[in-house]
C-alpha atoms as a PDB file:
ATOM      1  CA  UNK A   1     -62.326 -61.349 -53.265  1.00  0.00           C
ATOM      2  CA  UNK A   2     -64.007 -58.949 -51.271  1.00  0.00           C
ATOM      3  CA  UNK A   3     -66.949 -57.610 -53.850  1.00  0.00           C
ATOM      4  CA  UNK A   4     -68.042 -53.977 -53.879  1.00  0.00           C
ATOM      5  CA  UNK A   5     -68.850 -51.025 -55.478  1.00  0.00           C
ATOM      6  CA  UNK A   6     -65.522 -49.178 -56.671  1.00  0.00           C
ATOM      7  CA  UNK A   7     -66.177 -45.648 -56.464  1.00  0.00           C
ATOM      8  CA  UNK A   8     -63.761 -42.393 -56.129  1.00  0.00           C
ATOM      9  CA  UNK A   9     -63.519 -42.120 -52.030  1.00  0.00           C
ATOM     10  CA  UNK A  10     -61.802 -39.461 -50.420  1.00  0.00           C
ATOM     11  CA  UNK A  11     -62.251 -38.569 -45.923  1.00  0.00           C
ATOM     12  CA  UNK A  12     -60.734 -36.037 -44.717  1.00  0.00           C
ATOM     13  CA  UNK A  13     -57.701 -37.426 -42.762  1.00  0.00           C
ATOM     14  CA  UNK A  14     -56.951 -36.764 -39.586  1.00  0.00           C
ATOM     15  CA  UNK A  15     -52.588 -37.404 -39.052  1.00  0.00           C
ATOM     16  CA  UNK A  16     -50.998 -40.282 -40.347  1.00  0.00           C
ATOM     17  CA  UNK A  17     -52.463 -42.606 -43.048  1.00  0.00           C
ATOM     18  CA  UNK A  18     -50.566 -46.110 -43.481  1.00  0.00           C
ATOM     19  CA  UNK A  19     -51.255 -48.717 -46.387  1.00  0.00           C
ATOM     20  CA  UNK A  20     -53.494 -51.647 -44.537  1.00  0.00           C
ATOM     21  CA  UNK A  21     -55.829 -54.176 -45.445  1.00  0.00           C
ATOM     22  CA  UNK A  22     -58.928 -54.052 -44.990  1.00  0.00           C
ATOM     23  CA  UNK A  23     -59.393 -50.520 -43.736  1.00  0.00           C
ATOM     24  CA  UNK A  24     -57.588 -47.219 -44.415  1.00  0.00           C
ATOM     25  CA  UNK A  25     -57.417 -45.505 -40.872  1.00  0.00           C
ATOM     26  CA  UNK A  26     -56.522 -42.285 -40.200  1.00  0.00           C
ATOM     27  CA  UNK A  27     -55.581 -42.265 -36.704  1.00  0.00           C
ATOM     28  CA  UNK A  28     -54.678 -38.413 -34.737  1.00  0.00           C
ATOM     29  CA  UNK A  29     -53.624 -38.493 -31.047  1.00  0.00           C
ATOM     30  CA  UNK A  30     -54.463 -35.299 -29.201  1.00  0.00           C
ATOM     31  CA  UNK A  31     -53.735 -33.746 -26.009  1.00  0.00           C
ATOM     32  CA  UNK A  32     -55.822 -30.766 -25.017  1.00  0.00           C
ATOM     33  CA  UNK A  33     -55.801 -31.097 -20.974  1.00  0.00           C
ATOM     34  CA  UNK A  34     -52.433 -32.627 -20.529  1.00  0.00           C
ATOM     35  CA  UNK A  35     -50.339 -30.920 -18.268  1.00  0.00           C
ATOM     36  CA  UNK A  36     -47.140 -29.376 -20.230  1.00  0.00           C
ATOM     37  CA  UNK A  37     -44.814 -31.289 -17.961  1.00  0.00           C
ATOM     38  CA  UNK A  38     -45.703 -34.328 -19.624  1.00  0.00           C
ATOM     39  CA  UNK A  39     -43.440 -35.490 -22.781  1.00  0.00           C
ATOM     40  CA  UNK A  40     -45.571 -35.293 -25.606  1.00  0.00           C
ATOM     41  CA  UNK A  41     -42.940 -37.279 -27.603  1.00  0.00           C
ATOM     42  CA  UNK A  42     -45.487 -40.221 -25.846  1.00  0.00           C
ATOM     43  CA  UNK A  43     -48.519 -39.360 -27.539  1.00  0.00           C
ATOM     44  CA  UNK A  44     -46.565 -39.062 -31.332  1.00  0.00           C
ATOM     45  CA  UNK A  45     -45.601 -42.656 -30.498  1.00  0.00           C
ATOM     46  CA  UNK A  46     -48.272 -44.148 -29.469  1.00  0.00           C
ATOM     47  CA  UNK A  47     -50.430 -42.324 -32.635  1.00  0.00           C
ATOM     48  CA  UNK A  48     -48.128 -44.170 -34.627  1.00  0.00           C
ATOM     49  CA  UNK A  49     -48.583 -47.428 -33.304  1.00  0.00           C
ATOM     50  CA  UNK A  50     -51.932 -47.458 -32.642  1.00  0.00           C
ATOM     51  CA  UNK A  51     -51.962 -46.297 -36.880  1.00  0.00           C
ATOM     52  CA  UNK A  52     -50.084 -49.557 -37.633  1.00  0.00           C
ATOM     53  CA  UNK A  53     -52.118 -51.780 -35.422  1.00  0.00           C
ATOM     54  CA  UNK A  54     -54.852 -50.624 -37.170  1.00  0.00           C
ATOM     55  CA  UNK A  55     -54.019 -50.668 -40.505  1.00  0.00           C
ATOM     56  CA  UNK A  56     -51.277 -53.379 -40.942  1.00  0.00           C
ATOM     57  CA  UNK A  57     -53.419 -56.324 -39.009  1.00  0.00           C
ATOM     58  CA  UNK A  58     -55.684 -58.412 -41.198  1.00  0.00           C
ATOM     59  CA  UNK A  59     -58.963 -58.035 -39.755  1.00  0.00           C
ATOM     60  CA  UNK A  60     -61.204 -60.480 -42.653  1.00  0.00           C
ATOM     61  CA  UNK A  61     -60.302 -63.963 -44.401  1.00  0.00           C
ATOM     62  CA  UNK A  62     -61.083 -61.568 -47.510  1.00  0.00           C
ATOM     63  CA  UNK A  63     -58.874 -59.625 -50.112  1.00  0.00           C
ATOM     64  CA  UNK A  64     -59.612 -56.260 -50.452  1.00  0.00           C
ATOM     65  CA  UNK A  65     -58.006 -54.135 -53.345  1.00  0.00           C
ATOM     66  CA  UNK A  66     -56.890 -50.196 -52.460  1.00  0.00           C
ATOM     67  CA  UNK A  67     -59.913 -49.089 -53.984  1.00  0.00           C
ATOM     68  CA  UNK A  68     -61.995 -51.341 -51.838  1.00  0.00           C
ATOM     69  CA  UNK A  69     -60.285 -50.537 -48.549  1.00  0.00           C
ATOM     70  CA  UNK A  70     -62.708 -48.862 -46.188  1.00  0.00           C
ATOM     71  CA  UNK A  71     -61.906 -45.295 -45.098  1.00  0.00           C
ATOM     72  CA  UNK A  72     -62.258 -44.431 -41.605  1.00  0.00           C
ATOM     73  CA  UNK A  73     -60.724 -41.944 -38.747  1.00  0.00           C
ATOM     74  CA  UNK A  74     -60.061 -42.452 -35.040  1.00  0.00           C
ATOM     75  CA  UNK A  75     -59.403 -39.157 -33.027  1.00  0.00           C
ATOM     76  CA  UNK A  76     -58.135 -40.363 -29.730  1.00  0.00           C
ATOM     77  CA  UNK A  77     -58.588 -37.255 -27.233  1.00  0.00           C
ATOM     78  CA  UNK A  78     -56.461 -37.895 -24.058  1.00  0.00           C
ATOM     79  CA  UNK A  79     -58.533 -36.107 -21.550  1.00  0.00           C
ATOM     80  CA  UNK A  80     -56.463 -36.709 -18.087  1.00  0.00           C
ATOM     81  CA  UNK A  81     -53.309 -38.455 -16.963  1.00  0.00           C
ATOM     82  CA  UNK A  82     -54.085 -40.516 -13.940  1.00  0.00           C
ATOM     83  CA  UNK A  83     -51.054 -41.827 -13.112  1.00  0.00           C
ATOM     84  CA  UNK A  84     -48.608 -44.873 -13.587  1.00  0.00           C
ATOM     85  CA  UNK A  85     -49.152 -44.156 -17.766  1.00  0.00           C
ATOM     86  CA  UNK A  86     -52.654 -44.754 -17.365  1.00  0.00           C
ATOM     87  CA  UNK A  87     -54.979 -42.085 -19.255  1.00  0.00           C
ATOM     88  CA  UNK A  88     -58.639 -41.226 -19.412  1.00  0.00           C
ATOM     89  CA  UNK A  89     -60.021 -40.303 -23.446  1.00  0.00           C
ATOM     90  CA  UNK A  90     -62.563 -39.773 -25.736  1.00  0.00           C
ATOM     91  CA  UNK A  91     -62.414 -41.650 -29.018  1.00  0.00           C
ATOM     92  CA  UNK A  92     -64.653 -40.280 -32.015  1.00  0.00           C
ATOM     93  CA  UNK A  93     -64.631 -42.944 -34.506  1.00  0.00           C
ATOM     94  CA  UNK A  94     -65.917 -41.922 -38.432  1.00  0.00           C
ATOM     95  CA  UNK A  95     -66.575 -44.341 -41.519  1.00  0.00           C
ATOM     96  CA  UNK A  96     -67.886 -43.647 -44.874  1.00  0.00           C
ATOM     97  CA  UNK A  97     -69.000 -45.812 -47.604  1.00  0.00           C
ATOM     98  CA  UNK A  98     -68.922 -45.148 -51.231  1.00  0.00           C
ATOM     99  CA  UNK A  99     -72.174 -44.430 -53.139  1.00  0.00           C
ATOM    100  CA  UNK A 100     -72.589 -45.966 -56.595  1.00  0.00           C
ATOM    101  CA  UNK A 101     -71.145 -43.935 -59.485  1.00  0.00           C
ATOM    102  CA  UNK A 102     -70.771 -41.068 -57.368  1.00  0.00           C
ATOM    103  CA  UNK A 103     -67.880 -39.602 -55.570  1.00  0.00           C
ATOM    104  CA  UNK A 104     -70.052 -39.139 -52.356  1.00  0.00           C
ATOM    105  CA  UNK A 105     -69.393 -40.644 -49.123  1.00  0.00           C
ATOM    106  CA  UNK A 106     -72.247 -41.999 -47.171  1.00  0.00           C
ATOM    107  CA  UNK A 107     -71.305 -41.968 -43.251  1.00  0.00           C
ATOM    108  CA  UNK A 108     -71.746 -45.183 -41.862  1.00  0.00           C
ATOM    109  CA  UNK A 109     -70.509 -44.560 -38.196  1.00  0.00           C
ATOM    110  CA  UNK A 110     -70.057 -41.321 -36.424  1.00  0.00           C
ATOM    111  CA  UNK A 111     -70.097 -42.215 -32.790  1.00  0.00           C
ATOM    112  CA  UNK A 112     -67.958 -40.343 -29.470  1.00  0.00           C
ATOM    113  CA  UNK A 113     -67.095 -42.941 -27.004  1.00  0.00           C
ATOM    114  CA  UNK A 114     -66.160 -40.816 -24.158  1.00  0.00           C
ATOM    115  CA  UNK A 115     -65.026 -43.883 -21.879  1.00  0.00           C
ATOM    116  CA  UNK A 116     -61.901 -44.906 -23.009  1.00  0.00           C
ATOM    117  CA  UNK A 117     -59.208 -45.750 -19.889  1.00  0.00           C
ATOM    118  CA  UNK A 118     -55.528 -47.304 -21.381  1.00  0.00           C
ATOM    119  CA  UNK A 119     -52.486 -47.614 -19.830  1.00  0.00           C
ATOM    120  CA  UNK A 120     -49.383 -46.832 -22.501  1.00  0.00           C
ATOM    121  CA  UNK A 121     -45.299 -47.229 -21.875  1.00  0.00           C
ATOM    122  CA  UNK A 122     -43.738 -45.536 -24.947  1.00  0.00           C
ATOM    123  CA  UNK A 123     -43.153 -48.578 -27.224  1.00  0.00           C
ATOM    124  CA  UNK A 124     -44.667 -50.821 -25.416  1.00  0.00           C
ATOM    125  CA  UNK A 125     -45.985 -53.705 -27.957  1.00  0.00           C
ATOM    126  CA  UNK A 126     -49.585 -52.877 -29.519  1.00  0.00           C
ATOM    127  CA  UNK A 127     -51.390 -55.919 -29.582  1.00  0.00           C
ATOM    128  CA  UNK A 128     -54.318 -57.691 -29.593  1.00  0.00           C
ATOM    129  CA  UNK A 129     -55.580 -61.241 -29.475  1.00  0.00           C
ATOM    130  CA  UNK A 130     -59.397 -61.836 -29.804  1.00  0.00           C
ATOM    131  CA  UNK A 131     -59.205 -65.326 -27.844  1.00  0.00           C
ATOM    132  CA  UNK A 132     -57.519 -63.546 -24.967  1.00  0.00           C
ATOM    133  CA  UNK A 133     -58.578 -59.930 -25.026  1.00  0.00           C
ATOM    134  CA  UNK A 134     -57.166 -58.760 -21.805  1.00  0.00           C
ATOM    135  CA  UNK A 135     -53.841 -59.718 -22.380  1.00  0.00           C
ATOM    136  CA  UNK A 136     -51.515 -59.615 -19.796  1.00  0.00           C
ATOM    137  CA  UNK A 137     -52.436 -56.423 -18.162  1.00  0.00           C
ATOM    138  CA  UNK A 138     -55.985 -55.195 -18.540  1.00  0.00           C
ATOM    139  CA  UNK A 139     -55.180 -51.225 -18.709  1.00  0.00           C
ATOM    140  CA  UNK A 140     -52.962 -51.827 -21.603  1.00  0.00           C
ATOM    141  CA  UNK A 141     -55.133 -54.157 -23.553  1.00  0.00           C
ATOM    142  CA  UNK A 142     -58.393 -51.821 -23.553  1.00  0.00           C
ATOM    143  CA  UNK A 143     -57.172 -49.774 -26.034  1.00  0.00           C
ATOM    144  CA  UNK A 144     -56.700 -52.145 -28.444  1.00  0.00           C
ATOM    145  CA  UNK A 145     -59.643 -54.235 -27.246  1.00  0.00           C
ATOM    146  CA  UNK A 146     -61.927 -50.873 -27.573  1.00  0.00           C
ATOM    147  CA  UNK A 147     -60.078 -50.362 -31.080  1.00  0.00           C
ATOM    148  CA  UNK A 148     -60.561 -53.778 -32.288  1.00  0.00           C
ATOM    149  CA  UNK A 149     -64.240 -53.395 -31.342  1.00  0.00           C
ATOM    150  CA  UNK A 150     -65.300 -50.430 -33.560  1.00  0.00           C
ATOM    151  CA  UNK A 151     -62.985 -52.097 -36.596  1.00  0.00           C
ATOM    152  CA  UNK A 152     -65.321 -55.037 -36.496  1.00  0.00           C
ATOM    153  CA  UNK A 153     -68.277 -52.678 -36.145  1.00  0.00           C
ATOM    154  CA  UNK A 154     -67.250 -50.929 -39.302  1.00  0.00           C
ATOM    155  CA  UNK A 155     -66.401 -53.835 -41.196  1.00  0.00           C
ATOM    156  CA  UNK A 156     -70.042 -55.296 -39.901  1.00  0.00           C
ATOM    157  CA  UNK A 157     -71.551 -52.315 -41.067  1.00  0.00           C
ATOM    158  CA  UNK A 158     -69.997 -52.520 -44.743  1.00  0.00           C
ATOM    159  CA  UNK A 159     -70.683 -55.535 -45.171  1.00  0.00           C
ATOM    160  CA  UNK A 160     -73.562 -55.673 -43.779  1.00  0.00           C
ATOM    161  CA  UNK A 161     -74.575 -52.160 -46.405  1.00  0.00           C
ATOM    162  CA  UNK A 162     -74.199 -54.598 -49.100  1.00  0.00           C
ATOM    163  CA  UNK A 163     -75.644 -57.987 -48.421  1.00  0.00           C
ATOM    164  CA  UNK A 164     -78.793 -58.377 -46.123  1.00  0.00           C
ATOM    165  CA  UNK A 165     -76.921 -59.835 -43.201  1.00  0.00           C
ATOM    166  CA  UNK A 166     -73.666 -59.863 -44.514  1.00  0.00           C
ATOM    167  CA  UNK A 167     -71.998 -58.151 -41.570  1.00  0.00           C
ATOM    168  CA  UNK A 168     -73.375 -60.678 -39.032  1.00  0.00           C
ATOM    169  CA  UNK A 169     -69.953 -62.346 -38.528  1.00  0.00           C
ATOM    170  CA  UNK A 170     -68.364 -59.056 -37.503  1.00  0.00           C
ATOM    171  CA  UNK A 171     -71.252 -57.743 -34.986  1.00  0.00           C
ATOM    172  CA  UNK A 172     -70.563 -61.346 -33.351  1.00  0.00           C
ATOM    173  CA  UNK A 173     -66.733 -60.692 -33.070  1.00  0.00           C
ATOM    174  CA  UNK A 174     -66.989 -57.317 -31.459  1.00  0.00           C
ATOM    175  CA  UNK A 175     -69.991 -58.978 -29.428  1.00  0.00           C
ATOM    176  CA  UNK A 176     -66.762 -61.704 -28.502  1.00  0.00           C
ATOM    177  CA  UNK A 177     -64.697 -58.323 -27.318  1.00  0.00           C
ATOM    178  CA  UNK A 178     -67.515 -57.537 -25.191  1.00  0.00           C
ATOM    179  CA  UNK A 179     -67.766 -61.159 -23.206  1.00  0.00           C
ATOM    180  CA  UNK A 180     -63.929 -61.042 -22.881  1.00  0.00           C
ATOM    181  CA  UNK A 181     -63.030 -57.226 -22.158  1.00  0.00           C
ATOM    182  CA  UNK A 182     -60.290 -56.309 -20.073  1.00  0.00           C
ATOM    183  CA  UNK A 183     -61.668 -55.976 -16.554  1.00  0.00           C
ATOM    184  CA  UNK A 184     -60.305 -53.291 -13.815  1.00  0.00           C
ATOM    185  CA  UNK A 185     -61.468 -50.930 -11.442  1.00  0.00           C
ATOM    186  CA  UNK A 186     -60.491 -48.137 -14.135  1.00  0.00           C
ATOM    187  CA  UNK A 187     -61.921 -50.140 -16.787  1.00  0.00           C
ATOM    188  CA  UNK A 188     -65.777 -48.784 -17.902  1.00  0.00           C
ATOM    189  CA  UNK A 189     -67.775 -49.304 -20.668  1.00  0.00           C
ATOM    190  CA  UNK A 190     -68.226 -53.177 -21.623  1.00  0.00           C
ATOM    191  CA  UNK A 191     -70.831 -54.103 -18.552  1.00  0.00           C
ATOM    192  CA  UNK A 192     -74.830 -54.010 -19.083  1.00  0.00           C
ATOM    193  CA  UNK A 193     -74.770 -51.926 -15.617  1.00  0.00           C
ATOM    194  CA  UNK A 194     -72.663 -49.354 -16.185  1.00  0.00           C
ATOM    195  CA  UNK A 195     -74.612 -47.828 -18.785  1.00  0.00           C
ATOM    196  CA  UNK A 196     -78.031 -47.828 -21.033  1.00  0.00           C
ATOM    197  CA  UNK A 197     -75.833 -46.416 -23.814  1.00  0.00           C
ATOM    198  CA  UNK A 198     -72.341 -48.151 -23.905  1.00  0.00           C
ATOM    199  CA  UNK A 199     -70.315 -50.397 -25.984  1.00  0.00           C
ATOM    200  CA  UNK A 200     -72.096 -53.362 -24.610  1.00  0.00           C
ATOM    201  CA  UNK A 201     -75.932 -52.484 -25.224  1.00  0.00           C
ATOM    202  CA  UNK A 202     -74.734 -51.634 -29.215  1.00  0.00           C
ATOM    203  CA  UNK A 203     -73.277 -54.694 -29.771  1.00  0.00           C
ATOM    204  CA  UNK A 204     -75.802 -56.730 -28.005  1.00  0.00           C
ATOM    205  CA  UNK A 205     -78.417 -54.904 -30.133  1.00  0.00           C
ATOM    206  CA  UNK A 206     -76.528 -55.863 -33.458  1.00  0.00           C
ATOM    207  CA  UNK A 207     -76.552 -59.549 -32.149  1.00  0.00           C
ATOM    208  CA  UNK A 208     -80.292 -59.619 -30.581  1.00  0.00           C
ATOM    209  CA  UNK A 209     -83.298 -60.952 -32.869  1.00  0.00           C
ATOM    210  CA  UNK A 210     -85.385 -58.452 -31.292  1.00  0.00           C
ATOM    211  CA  UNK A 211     -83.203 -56.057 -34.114  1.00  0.00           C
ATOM    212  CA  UNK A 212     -83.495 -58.431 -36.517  1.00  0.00           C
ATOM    213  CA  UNK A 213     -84.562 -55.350 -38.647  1.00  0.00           C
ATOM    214  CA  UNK A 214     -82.252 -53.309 -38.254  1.00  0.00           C
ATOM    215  CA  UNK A 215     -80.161 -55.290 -40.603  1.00  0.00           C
ATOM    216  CA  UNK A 216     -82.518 -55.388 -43.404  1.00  0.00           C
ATOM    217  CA  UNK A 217     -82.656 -51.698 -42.542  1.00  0.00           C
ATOM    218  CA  UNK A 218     -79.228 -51.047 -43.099  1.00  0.00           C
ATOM    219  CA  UNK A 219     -79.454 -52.824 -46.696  1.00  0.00           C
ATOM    220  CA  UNK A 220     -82.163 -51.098 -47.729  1.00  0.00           C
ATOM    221  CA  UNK A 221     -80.848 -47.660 -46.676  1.00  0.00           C
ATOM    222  CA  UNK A 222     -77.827 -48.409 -49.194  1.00  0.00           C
ATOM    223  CA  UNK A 223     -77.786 -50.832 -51.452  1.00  0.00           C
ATOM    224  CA  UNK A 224     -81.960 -50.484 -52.240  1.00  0.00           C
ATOM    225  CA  UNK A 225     -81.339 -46.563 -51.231  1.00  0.00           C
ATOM    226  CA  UNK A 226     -78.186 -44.721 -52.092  1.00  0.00           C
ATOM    227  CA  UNK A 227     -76.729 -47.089 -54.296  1.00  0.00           C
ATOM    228  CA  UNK A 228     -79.948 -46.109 -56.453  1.00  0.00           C
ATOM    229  CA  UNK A 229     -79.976 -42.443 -56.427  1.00  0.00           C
ATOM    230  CA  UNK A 230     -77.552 -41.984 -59.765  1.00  0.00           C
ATOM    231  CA  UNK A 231     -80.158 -44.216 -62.127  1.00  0.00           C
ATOM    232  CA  UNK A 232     -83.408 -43.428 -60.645  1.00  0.00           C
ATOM    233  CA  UNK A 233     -83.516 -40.974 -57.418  1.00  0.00           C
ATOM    234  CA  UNK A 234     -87.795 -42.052 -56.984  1.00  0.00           C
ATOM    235  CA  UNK A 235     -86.341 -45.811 -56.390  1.00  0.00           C
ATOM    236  CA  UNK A 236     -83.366 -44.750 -54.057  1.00  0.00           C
ATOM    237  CA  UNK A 237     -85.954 -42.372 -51.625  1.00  0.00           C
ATOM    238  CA  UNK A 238     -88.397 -45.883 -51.853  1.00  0.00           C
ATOM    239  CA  UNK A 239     -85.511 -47.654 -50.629  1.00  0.00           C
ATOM    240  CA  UNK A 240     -84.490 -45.203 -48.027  1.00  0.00           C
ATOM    241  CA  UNK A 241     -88.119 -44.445 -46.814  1.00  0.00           C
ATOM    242  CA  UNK A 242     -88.295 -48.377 -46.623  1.00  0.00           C
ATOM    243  CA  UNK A 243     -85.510 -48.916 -44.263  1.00  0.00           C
ATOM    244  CA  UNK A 244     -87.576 -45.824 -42.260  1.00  0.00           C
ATOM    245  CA  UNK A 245     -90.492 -48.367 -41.898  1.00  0.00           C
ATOM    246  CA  UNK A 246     -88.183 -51.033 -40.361  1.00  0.00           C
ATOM    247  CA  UNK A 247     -86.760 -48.901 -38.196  1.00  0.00           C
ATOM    248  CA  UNK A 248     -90.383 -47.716 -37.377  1.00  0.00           C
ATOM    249  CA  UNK A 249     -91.185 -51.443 -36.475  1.00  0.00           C
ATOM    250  CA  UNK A 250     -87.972 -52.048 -34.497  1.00  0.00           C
ATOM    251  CA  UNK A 251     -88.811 -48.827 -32.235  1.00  0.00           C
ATOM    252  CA  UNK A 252     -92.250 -49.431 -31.516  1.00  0.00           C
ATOM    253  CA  UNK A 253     -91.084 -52.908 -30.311  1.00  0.00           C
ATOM    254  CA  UNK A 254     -87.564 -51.428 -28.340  1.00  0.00           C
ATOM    255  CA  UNK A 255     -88.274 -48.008 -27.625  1.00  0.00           C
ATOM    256  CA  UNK A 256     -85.292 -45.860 -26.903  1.00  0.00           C
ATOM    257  CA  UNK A 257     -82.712 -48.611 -28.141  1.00  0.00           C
ATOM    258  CA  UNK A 258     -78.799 -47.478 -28.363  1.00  0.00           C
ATOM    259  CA  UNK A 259     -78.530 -48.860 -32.243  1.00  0.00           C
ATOM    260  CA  UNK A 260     -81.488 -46.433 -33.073  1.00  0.00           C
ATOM    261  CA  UNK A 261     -79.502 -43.374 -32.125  1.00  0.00           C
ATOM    262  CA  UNK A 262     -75.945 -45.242 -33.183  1.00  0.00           C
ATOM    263  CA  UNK A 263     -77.847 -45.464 -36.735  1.00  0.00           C
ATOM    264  CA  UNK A 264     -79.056 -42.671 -37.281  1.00  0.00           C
ATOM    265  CA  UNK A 265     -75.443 -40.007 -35.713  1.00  0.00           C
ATOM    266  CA  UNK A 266     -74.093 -38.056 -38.968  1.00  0.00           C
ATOM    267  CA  UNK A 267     -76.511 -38.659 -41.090  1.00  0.00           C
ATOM    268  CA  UNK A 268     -79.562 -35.989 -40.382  1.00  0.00           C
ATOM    269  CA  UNK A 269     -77.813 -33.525 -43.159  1.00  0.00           C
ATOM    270  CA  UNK A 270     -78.039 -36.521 -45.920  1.00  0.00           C
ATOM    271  CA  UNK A 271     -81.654 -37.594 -45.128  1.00  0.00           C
ATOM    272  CA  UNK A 272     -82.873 -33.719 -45.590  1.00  0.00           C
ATOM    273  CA  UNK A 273     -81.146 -33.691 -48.468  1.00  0.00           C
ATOM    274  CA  UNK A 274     -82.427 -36.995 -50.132  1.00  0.00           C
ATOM    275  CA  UNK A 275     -86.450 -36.328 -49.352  1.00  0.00           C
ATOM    276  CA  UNK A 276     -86.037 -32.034 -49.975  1.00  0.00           C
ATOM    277  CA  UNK A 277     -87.139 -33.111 -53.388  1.00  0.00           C
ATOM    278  CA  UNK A 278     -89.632 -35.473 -52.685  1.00  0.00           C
ATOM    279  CA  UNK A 279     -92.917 -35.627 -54.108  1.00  0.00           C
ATOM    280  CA  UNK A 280     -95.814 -34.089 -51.159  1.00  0.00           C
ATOM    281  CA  UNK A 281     -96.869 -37.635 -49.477  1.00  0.00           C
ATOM    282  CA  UNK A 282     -93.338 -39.164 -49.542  1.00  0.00           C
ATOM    283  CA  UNK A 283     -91.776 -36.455 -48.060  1.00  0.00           C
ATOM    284  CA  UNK A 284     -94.472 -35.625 -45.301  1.00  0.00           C
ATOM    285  CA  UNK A 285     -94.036 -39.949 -44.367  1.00  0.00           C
ATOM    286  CA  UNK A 286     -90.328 -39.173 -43.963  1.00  0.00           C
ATOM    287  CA  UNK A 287     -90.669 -36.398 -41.964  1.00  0.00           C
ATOM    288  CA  UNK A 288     -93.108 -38.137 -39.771  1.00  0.00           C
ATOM    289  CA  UNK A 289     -90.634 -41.047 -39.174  1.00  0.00           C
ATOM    290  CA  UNK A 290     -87.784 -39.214 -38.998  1.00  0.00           C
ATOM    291  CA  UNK A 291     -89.052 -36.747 -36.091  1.00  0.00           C
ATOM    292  CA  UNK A 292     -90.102 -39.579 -33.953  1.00  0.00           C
ATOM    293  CA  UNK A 293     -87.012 -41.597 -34.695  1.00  0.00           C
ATOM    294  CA  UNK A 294     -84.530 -39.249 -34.588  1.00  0.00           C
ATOM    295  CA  UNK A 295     -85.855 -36.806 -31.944  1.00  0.00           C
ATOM    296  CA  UNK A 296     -82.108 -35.433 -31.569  1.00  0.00           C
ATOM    297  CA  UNK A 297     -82.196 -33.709 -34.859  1.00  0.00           C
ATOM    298  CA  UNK A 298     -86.152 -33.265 -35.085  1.00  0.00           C
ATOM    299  CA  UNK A 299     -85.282 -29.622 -35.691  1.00  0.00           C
ATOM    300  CA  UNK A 300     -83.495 -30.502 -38.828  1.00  0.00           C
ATOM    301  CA  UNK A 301     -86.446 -32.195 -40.368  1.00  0.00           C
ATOM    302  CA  UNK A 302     -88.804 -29.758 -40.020  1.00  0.00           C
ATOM    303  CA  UNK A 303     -87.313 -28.264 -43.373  1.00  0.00           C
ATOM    304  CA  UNK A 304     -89.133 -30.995 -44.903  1.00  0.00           C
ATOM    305  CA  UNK A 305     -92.652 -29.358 -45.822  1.00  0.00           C
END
């Protein structure tokens, strides 16, 4: 049994919503470039399968109740049509995880991948194997490969929100993806060389000692953080202002590391919040350590005085 904190847990869906396993994905297919000419009746079907894939495939050894199921939306934005029913999109993916006796949401991913090169043949088979990622035609097996490697991000996160290293497994299956993506010409995103910030550098962060912290990081941020709030909101800021510190450490010692900026997308509006009511020191140490770690939204933190 997969153990957790049952809480109410409502995301605001994107399209079509399908009874799964482990996750509950919301999955929307759009097409703002596309020329007119094209048959959108495509794009409905593919939504629909890539919902299915997502939701229908056991993704753990565990059993998760409804209640348990992890919410989580995919907005696949096809950007261009290149030819031979082969597209170029962006894919925003969005999780949340349920705070203790609350009905709030705490994001745990909010992250644009704006690489994201498929080929798709209306009902073609979606499918994915993790011992042979590719498949038989690269094109067509990125988009489940790419798919498949932000589910086991998620479900590394969760798990990994709840039990100091609990996600460990997970980060090492999407790390898996990485070592066996579909390779083309098209195909961008899973090589160290390509990019400072791409799929590869996050998971080989999440699978690197050198972030060993980040993981206790992530636990302390929830379970020692927000899971505390309700009870005793002095013992959740600790907690939070805690996993600050290791994140602190981790930067000084990998400056400018993706996971830093992965960890810290969607959640600038929930840290104001959490040390607004902080006492003078604590909240003048978070805003010190949030400004240099999160120099994105450094403007946001200035509210903290």
């Amino acid at each position: 049994m997969h153990k957790k904190i049952i809480a109410a847990f409502a995301l605001v869906g994107l399209a079509i919503v399908a009874q799964g396993q482990e996750i509950q994905a919301r999955l929307t297919v759009i097409t703002p470039k596309i020329s007119t000419q094209v048959d959108k009746k495509v794009f409905q079907t593919l939504q629909s399968s890539l919902t299915n894939f997502l939701n229908n495939r056991r993704w753990t050894t565990d059993a998760f109740q409804p209640n348990e199921k992890i919410q989580c939306n995919f907005l696949l934005s096809i950007e261009q049509e290149l030819g031979n029913n082969v597209y170029k999109a962006k894919l925003t993916v969005q999780a949340a995880r349920p705070i203790y006796s609350t009905t709030y949401d705490s994001p745990i991913m909010n992250f644009l991948d704006d690489n994201v090169t498929f080929r798709y043949v209306e009902f073609q088979p979606v499918e994915f194997n993790e011992n042979r990622v590719q498949g038989n035609d690269p094109l067509a097996g990125n988009i489940t490969a790419v798919l498949a490697y932000y589910v086991n991000l998620i479900l590394g996160f969760d798990y990994g929100s709840f039990s100091i290293r609990g996600g460990d497994v997970y980060f090492q299956k999407a790390w898996n993806i990485v070592n066996n993506a579909p390779e083309s010409s098209q195909i961008s995103g899973w090589k160290s060389f390509e990019s400072l910030r791409n799929r590869y550098w996050l998971a080989e962060n999440l699978n690197n000692n050198r972030f060993a912290l980040m993981h206790d990081a992530l636990y302390s941020y929830y379970r020692n953080g927000m899971d505390l709030f309700y009870e005793n909101e002095d013992a959740g800021r600790n907690g939070i202002l805690n996993c600050l510190n290791f994140l602190n450490t981790v930067n000084t010692e990998n400056p400018n590391s993706m996971v830093m900026q992965f960890f810290f997308q969607g959640k600038s509006n929930e840290l104001v919040k959490v040390f607004s009511k902080a006492g003078a020191e604590q909240k003048n140490r978070a805003r010190e350590l949030l400004t240099r770690l999160d120099v994105t939204n450094g403007a946001a933190y200035k509210e903290l005085r």
